[in-house]
PDB file of N, CA and C in Angstrom:
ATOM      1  N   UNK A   1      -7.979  22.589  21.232  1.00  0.00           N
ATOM      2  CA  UNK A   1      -6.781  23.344  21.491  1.00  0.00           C
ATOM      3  C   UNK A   1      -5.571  22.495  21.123  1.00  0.00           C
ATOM      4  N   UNK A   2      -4.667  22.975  20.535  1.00  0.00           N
ATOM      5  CA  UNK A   2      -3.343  22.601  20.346  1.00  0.00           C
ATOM      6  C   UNK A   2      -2.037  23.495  20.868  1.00  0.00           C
ATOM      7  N   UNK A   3      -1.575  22.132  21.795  1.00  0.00           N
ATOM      8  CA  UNK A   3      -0.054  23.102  22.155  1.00  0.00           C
ATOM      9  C   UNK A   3       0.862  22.458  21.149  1.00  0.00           C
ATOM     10  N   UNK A   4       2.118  23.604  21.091  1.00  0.00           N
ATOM     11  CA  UNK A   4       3.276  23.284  20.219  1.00  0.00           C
ATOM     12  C   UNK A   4       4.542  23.822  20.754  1.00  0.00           C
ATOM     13  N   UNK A   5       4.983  22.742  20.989  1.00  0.00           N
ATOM     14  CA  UNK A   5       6.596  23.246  21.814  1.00  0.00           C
ATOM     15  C   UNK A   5       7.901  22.922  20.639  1.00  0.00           C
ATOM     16  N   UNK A   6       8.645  23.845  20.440  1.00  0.00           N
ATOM     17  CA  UNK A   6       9.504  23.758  19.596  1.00  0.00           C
ATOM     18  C   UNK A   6      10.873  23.575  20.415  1.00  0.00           C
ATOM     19  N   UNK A   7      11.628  22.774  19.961  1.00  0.00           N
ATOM     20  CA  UNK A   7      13.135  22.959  20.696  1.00  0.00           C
ATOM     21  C   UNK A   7      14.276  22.803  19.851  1.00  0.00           C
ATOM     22  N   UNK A   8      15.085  23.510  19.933  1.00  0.00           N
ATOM     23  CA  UNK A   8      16.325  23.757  18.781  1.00  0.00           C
ATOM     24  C   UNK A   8      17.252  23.469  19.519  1.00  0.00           C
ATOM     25  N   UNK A   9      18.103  22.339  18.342  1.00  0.00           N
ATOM     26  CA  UNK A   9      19.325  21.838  18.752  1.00  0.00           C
ATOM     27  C   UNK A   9      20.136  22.079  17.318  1.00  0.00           C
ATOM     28  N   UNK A  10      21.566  22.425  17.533  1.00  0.00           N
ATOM     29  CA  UNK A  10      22.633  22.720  16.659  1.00  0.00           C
ATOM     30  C   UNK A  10      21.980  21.536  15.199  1.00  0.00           C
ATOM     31  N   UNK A  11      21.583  20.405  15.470  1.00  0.00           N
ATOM     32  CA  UNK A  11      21.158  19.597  14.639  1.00  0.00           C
ATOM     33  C   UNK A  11      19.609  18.926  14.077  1.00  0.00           C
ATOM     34  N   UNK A  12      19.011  19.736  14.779  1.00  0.00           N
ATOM     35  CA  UNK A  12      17.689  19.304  14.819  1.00  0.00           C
ATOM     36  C   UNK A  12      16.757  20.585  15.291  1.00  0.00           C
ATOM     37  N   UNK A  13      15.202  20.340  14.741  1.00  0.00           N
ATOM     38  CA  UNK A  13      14.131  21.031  14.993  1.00  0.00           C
ATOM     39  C   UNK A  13      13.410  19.729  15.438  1.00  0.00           C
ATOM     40  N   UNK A  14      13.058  20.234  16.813  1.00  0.00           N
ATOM     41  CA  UNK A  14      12.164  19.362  17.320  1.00  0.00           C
ATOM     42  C   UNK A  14      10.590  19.897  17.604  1.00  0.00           C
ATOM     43  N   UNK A  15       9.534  19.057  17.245  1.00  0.00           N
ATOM     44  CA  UNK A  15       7.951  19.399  17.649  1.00  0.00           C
ATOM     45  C   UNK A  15       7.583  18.416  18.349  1.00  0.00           C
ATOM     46  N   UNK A  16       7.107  19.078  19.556  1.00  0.00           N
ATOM     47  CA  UNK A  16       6.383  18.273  20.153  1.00  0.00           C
ATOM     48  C   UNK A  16       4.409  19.140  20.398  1.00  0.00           C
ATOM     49  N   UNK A  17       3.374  18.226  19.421  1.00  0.00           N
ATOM     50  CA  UNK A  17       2.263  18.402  19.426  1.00  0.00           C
ATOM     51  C   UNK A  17       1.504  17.950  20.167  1.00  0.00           C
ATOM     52  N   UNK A  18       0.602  18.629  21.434  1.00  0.00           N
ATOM     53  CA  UNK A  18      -0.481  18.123  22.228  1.00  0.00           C
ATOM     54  C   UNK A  18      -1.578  18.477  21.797  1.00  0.00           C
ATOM     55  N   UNK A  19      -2.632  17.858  21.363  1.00  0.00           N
ATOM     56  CA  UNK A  19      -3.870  18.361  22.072  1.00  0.00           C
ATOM     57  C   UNK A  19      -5.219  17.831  20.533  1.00  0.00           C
ATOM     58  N   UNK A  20      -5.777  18.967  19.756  1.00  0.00           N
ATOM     59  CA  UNK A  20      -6.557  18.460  18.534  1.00  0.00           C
ATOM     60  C   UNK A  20      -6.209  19.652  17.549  1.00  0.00           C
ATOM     61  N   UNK A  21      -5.286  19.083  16.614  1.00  0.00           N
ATOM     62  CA  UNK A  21      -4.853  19.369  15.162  1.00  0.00           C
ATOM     63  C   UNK A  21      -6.297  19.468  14.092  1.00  0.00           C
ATOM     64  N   UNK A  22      -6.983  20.608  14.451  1.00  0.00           N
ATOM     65  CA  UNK A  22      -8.086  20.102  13.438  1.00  0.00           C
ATOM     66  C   UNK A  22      -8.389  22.145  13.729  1.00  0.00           C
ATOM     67  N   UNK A  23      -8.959  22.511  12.559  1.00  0.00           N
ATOM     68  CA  UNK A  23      -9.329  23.615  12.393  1.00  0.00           C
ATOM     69  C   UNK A  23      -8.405  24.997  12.409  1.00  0.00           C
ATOM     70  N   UNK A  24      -8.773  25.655  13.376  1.00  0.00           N
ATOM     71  CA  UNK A  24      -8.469  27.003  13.370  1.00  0.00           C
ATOM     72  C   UNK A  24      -6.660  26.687  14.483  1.00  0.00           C
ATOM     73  N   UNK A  25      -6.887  25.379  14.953  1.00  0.00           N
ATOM     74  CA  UNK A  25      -5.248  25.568  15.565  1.00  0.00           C
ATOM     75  C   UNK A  25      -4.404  24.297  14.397  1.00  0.00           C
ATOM     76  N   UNK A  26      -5.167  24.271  13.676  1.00  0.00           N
ATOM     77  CA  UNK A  26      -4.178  23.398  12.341  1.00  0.00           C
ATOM     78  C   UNK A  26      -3.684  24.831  11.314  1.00  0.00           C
ATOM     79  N   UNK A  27      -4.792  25.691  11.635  1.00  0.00           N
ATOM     80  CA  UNK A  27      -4.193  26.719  10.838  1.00  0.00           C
ATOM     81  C   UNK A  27      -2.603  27.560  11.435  1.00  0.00           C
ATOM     82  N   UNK A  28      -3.327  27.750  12.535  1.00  0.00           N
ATOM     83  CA  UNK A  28      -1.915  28.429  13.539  1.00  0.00           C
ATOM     84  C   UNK A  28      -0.684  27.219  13.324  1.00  0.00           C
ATOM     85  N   UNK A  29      -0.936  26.069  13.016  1.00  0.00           N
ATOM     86  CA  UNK A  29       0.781  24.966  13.604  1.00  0.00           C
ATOM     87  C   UNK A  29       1.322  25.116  12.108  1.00  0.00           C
ATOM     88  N   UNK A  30       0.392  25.438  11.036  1.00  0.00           N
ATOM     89  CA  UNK A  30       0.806  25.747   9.580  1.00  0.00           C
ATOM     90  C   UNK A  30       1.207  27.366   9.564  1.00  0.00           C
ATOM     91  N   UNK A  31       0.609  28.207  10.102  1.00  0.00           N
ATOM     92  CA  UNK A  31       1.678  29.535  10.637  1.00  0.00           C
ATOM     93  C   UNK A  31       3.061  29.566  10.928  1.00  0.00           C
ATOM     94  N   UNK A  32       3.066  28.422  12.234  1.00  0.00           N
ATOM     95  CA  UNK A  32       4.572  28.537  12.745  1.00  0.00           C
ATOM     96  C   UNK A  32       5.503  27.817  11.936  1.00  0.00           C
ATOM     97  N   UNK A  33       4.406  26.904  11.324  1.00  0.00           N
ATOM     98  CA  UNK A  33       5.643  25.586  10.300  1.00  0.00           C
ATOM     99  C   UNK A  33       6.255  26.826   9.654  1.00  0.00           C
ATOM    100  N   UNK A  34       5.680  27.477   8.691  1.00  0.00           N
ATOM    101  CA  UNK A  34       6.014  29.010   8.058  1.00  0.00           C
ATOM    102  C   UNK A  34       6.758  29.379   8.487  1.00  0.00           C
ATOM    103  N   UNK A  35       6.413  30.228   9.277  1.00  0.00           N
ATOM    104  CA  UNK A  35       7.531  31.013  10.143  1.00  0.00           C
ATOM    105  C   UNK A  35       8.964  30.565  10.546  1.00  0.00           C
ATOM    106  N   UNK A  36       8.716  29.477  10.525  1.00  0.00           N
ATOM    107  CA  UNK A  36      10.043  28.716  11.243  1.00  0.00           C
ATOM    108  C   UNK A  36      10.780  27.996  10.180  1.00  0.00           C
ATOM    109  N   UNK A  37      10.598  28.399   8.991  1.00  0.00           N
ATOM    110  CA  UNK A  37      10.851  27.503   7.610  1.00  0.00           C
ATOM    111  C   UNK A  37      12.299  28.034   7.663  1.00  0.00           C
ATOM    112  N   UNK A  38      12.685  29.638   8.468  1.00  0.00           N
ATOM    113  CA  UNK A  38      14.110  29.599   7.774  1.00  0.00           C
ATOM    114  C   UNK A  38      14.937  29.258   8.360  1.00  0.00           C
ATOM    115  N   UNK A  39      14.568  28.592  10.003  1.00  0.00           N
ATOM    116  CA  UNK A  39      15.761  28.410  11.044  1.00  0.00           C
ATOM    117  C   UNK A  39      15.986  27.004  11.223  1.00  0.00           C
ATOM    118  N   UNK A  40      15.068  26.023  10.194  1.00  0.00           N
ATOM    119  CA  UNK A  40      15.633  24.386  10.091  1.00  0.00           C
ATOM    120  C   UNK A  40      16.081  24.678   8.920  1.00  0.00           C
ATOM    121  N   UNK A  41      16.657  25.299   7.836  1.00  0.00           N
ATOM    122  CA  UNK A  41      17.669  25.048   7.113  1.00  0.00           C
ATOM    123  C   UNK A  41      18.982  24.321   7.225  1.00  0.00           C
ATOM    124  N   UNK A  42      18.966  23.000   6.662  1.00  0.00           N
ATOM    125  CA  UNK A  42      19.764  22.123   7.101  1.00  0.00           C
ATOM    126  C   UNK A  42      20.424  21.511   8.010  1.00  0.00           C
ATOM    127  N   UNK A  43      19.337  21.591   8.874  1.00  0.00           N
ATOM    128  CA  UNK A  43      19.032  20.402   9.816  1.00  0.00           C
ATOM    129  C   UNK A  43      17.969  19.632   9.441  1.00  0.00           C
ATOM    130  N   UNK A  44      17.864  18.488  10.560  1.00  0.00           N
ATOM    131  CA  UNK A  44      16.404  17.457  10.408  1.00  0.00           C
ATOM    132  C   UNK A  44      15.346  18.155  11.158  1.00  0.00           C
ATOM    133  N   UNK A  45      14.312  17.616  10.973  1.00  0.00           N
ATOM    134  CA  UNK A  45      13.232  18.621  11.818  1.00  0.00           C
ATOM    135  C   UNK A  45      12.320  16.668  12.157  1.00  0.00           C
ATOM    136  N   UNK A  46      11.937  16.600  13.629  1.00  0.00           N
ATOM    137  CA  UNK A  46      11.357  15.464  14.074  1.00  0.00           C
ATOM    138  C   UNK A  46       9.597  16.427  14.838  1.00  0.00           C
ATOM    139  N   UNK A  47       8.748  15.405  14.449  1.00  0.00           N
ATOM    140  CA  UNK A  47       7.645  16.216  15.027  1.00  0.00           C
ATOM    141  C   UNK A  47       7.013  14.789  15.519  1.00  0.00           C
ATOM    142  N   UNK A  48       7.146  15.132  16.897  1.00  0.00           N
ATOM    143  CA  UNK A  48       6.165  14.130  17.872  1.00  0.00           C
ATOM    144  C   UNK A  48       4.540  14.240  17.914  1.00  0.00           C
ATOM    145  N   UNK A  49       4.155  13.411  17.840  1.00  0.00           N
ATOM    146  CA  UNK A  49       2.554  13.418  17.117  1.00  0.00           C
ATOM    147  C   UNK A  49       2.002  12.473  18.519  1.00  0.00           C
ATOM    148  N   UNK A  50       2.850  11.965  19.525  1.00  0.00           N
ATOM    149  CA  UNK A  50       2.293  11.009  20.333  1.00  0.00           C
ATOM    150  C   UNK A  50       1.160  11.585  21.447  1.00  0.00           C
ATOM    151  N   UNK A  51       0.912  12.956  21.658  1.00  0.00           N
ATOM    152  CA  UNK A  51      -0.096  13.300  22.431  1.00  0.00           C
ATOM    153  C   UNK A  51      -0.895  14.178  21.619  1.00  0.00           C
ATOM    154  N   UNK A  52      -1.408  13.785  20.423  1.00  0.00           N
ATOM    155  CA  UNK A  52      -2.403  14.271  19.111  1.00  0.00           C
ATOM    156  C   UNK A  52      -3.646  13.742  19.042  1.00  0.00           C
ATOM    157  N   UNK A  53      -4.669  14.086  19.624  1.00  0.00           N
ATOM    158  CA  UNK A  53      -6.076  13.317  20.461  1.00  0.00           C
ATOM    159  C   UNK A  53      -6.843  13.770  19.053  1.00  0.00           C
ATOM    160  N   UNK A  54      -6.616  14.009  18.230  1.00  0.00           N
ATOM    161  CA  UNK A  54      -7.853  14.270  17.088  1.00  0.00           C
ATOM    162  C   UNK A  54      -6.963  14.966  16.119  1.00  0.00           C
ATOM    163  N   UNK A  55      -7.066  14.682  14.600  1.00  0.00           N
ATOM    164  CA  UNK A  55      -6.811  15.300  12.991  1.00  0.00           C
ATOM    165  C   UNK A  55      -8.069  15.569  12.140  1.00  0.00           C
ATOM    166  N   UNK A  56      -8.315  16.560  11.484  1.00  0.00           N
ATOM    167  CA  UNK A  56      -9.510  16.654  11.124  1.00  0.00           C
ATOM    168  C   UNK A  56      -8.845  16.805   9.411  1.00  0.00           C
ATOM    169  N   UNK A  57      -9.303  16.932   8.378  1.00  0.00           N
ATOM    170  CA  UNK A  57      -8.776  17.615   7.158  1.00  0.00           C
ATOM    171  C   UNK A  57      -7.605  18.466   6.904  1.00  0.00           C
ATOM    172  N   UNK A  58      -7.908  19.684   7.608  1.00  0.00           N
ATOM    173  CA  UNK A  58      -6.501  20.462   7.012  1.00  0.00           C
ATOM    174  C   UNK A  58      -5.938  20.454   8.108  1.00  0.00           C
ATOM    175  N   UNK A  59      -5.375  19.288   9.581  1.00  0.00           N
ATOM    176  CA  UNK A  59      -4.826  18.811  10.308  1.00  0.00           C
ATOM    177  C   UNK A  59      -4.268  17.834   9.277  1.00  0.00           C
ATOM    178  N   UNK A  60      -4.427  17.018   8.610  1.00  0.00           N
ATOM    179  CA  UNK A  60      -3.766  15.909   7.558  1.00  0.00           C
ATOM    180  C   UNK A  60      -3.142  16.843   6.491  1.00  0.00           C
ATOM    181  N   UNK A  61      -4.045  18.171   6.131  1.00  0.00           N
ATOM    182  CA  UNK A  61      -2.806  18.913   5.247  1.00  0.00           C
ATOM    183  C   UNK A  61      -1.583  19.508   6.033  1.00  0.00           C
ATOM    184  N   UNK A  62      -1.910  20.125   6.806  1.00  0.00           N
ATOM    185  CA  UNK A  62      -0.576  20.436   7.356  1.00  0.00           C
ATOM    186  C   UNK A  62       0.662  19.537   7.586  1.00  0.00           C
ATOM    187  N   UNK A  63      -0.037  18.235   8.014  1.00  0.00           N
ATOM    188  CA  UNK A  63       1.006  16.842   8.556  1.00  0.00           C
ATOM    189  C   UNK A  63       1.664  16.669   6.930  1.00  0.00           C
ATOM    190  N   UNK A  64       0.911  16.520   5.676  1.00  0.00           N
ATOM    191  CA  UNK A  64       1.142  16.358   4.853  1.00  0.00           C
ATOM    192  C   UNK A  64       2.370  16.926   4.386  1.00  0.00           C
ATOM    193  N   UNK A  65       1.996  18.528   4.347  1.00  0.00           N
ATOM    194  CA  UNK A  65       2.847  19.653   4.182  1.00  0.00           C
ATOM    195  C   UNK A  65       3.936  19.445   4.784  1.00  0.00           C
ATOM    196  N   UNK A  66       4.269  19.057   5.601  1.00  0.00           N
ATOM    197  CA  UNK A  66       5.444  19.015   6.983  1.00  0.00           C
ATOM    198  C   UNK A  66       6.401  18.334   6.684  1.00  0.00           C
ATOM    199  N   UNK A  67       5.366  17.066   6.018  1.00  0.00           N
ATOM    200  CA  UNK A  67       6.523  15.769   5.957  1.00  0.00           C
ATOM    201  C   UNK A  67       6.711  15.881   4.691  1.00  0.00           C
ATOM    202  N   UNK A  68       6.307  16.232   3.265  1.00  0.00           N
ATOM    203  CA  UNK A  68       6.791  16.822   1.991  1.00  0.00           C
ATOM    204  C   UNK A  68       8.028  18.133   2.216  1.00  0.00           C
ATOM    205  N   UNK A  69       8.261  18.471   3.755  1.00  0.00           N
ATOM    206  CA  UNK A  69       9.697  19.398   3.404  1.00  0.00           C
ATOM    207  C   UNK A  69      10.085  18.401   4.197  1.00  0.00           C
ATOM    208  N   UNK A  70      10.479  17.426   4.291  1.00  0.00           N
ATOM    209  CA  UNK A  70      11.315  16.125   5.130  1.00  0.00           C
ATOM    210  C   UNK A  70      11.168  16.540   6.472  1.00  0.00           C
ATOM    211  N   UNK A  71       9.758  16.926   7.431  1.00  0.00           N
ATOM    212  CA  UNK A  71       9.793  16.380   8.784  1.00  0.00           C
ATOM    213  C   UNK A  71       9.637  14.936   8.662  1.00  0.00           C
ATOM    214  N   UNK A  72       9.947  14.545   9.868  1.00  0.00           N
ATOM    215  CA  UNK A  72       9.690  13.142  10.338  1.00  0.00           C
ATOM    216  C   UNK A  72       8.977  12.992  11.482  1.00  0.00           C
ATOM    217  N   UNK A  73       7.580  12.621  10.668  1.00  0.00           N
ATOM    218  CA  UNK A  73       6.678  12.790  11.606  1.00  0.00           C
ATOM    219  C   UNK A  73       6.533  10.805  12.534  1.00  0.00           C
ATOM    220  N   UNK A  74       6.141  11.464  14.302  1.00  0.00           N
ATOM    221  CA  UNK A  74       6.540   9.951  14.869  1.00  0.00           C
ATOM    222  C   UNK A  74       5.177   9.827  15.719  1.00  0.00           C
ATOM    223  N   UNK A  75       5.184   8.303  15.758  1.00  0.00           N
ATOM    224  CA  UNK A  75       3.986   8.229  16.689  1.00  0.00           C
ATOM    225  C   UNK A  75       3.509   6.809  16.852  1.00  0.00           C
ATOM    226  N   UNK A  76       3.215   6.765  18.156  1.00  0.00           N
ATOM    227  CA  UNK A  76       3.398   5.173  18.292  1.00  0.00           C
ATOM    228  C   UNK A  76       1.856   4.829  18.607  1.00  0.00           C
ATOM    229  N   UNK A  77       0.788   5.196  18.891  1.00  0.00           N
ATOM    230  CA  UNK A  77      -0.646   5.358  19.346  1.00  0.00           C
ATOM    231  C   UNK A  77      -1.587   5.021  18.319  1.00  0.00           C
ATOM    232  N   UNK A  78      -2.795   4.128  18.671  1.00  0.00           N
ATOM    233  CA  UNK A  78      -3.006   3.319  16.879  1.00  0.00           C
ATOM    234  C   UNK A  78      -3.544   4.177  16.633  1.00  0.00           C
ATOM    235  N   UNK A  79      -4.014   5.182  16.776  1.00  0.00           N
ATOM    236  CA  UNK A  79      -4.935   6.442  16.465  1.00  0.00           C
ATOM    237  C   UNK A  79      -4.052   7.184  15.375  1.00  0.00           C
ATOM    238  N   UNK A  80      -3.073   7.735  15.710  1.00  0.00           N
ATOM    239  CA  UNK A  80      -2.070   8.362  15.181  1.00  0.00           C
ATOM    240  C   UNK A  80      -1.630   7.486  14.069  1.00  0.00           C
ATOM    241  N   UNK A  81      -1.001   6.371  14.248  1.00  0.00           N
ATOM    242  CA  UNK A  81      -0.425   5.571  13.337  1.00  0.00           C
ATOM    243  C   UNK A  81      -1.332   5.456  12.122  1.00  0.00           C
ATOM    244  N   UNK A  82      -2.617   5.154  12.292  1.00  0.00           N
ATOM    245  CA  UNK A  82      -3.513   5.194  11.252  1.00  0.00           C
ATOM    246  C   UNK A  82      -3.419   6.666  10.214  1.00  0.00           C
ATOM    247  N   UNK A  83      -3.832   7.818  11.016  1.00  0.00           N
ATOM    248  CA  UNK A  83      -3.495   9.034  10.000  1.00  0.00           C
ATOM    249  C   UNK A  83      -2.455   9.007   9.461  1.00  0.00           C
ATOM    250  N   UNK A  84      -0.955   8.341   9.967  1.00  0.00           N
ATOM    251  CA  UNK A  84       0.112   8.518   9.605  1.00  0.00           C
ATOM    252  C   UNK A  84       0.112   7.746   7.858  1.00  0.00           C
ATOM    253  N   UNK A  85      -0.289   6.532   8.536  1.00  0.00           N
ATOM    254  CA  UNK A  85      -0.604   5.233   7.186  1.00  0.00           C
ATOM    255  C   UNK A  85      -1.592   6.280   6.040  1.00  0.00           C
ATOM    256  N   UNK A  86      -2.476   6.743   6.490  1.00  0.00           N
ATOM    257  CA  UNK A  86      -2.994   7.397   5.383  1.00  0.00           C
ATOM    258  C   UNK A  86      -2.446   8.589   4.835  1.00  0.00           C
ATOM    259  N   UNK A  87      -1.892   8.890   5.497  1.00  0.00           N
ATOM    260  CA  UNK A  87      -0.772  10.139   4.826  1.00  0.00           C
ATOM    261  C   UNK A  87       0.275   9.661   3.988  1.00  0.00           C
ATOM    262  N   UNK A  88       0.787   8.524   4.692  1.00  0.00           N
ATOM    263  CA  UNK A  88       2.055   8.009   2.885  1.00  0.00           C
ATOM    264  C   UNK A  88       0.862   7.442   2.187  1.00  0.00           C
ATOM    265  N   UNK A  89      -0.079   6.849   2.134  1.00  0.00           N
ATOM    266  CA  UNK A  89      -0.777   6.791   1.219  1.00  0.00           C
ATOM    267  C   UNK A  89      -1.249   7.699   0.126  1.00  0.00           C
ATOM    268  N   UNK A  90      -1.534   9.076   0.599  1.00  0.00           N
ATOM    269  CA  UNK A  90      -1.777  10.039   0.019  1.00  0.00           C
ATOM    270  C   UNK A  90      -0.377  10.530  -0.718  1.00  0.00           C
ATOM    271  N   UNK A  91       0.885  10.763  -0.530  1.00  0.00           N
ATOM    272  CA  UNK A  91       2.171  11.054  -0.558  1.00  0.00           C
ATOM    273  C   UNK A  91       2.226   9.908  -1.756  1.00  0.00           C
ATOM    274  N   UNK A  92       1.491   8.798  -1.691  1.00  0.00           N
ATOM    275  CA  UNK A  92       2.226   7.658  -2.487  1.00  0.00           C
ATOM    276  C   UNK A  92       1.167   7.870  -4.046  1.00  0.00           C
ATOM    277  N   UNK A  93       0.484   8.168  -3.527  1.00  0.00           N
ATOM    278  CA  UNK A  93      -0.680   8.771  -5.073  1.00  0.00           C
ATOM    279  C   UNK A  93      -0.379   9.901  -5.727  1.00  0.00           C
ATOM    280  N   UNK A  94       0.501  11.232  -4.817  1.00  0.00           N
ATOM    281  CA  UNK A  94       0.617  12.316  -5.739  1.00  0.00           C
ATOM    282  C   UNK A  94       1.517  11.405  -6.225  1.00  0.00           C
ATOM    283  N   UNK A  95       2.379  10.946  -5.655  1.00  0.00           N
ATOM    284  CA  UNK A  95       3.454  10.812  -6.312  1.00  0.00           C
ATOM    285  C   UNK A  95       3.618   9.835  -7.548  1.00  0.00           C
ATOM    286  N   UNK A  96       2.491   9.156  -7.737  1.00  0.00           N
ATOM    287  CA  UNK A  96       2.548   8.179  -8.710  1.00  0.00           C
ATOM    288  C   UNK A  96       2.030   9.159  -9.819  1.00  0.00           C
ATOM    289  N   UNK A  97       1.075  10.195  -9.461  1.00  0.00           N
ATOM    290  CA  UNK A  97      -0.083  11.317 -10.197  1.00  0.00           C
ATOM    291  C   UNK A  97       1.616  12.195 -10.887  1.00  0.00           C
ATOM    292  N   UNK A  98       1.999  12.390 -10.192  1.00  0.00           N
ATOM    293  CA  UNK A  98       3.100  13.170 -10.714  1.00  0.00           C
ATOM    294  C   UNK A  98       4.186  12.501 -11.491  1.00  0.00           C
ATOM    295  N   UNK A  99       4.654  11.045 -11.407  1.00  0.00           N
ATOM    296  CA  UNK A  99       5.130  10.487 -11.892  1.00  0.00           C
ATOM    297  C   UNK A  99       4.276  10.115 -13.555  1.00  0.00           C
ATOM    298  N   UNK A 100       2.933   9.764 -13.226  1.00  0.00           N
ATOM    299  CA  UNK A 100       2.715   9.737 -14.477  1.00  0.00           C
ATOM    300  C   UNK A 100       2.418  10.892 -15.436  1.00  0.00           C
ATOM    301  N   UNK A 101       2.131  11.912 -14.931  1.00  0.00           N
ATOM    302  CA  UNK A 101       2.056  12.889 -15.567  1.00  0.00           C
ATOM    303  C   UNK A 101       3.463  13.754 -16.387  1.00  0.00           C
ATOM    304  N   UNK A 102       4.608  13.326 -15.406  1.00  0.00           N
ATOM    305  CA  UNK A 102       5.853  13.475 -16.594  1.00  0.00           C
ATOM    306  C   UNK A 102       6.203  12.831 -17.353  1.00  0.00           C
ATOM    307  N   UNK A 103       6.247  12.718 -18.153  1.00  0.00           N
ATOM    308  CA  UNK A 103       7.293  11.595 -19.356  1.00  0.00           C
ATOM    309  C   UNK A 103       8.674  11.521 -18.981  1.00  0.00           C
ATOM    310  N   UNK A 104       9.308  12.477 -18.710  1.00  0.00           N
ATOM    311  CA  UNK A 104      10.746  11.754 -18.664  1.00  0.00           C
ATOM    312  C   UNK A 104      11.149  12.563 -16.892  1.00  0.00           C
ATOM    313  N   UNK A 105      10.314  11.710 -16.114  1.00  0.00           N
ATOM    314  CA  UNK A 105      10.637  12.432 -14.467  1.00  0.00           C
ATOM    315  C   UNK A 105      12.411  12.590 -14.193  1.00  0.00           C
ATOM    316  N   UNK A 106      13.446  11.932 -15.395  1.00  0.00           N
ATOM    317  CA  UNK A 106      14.757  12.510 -15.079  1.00  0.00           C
ATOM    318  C   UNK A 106      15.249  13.633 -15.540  1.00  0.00           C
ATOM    319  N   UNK A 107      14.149  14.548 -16.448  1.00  0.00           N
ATOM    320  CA  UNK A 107      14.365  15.868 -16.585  1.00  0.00           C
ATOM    321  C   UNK A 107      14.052  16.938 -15.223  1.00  0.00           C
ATOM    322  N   UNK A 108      13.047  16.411 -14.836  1.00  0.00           N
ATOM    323  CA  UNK A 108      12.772  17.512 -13.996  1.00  0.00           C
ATOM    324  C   UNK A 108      14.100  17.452 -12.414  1.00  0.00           C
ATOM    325  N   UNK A 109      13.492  18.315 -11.346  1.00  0.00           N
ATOM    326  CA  UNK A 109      14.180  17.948 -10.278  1.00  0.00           C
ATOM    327  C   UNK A 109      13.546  17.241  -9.439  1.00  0.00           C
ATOM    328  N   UNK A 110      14.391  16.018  -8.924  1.00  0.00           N
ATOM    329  CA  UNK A 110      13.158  15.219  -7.635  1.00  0.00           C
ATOM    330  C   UNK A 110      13.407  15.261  -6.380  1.00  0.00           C
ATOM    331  N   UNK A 111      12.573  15.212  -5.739  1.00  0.00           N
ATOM    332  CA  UNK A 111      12.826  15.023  -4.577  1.00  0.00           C
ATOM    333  C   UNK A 111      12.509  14.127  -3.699  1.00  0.00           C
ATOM    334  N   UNK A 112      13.271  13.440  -2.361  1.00  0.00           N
ATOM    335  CA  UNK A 112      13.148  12.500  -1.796  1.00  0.00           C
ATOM    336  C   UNK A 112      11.688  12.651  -1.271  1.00  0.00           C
ATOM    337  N   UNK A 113      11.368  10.789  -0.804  1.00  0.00           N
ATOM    338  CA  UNK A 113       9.828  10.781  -0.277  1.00  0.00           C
ATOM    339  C   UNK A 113      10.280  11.401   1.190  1.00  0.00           C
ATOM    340  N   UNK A 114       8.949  11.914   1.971  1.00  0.00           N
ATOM    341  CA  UNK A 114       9.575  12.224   3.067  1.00  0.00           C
ATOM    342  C   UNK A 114       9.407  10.725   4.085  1.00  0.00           C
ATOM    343  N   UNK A 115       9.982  11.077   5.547  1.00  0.00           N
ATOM    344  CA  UNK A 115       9.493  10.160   5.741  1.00  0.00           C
ATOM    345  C   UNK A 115       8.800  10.040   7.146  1.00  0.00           C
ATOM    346  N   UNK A 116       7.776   9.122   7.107  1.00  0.00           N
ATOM    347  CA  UNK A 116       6.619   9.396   8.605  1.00  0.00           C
ATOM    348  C   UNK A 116       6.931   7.884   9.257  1.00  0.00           C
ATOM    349  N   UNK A 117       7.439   7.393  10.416  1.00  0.00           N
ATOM    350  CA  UNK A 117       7.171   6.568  11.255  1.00  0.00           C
ATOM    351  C   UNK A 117       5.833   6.308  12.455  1.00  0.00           C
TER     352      UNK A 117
END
C-alpha cells in the first residue's frame, strides 16, 4: 500500500510518500503525478521519499518520470538514498544516450538535469 499526501503552497507542490511504491500503487502515484501536472505549473514540486519501505521497477519509473519534470525528490534513509543514486545514474546514461545520439545537441531544445537529493 501506498499513501500520498499532497500539499499546495502559493510556491510549491509538496509529496509526501508512505508505504511500498511498487506495482499497482506505483501505477495510481503515476495517475495523480498526471493529474496534477496542471496545478504545479510554475512552481517547484518537492517529493518526500523518507517513509518509502520498498521500490520495485515501475516504482523507479515513476520516481524517474517525476524528477525528469524537475521534482526534487528527498530522502535521507540508506535504503532510499541508494534508489535515489541509481536513478541519477540512469538520468546520467539517457542523457549521455541522447547526447550522443545528436550531433549538434545546440540545435535542439534542452533541458535542465533534474534534481534528486
Amino acid at each position: 500500500m501506498l499513501r500520498t499526501m499532497i500539499t499546495d503552497t502559493p510556491f510549491e507542490q509538496k509529496w509526501v510518500l508512505q508505504g511500498r511504491l511498487c506495482g499497482v500503487w506505483a501505477l495510481d502515484l503515476q495517475e495523480k503525478w498526471f493529474s496534477t501536472r496542471s496545478t504545479r505549473e510554475g512552481r517547484k514540486c518537492a517529493v518526500d521519499l523518507e517513509d518509502v519501505i520498498s521500490v520495485d521497477g515501475k516504482g523507479e519509473c515513476v520516481l524517474l518520470q517525476m524528477a525528469s519534470e524537475g521534482a526534487v525528490l528527498r530522502a535521507s534513509r540508506a535504503y532510499m538514498k541508494h534508489v535515489l543514486e541509481s536513478l541519477k545514474e540512469q538520468q546520467r546514461q539517457i542523457s549521455k544516450e541522447t547526447h550522443e545520439c545528436n550531433p549538434n545537441p545546440k540545435a535542439e531544445h534542452q533541458t535542465q538535469p533534474s534534481k534528486m537529493s
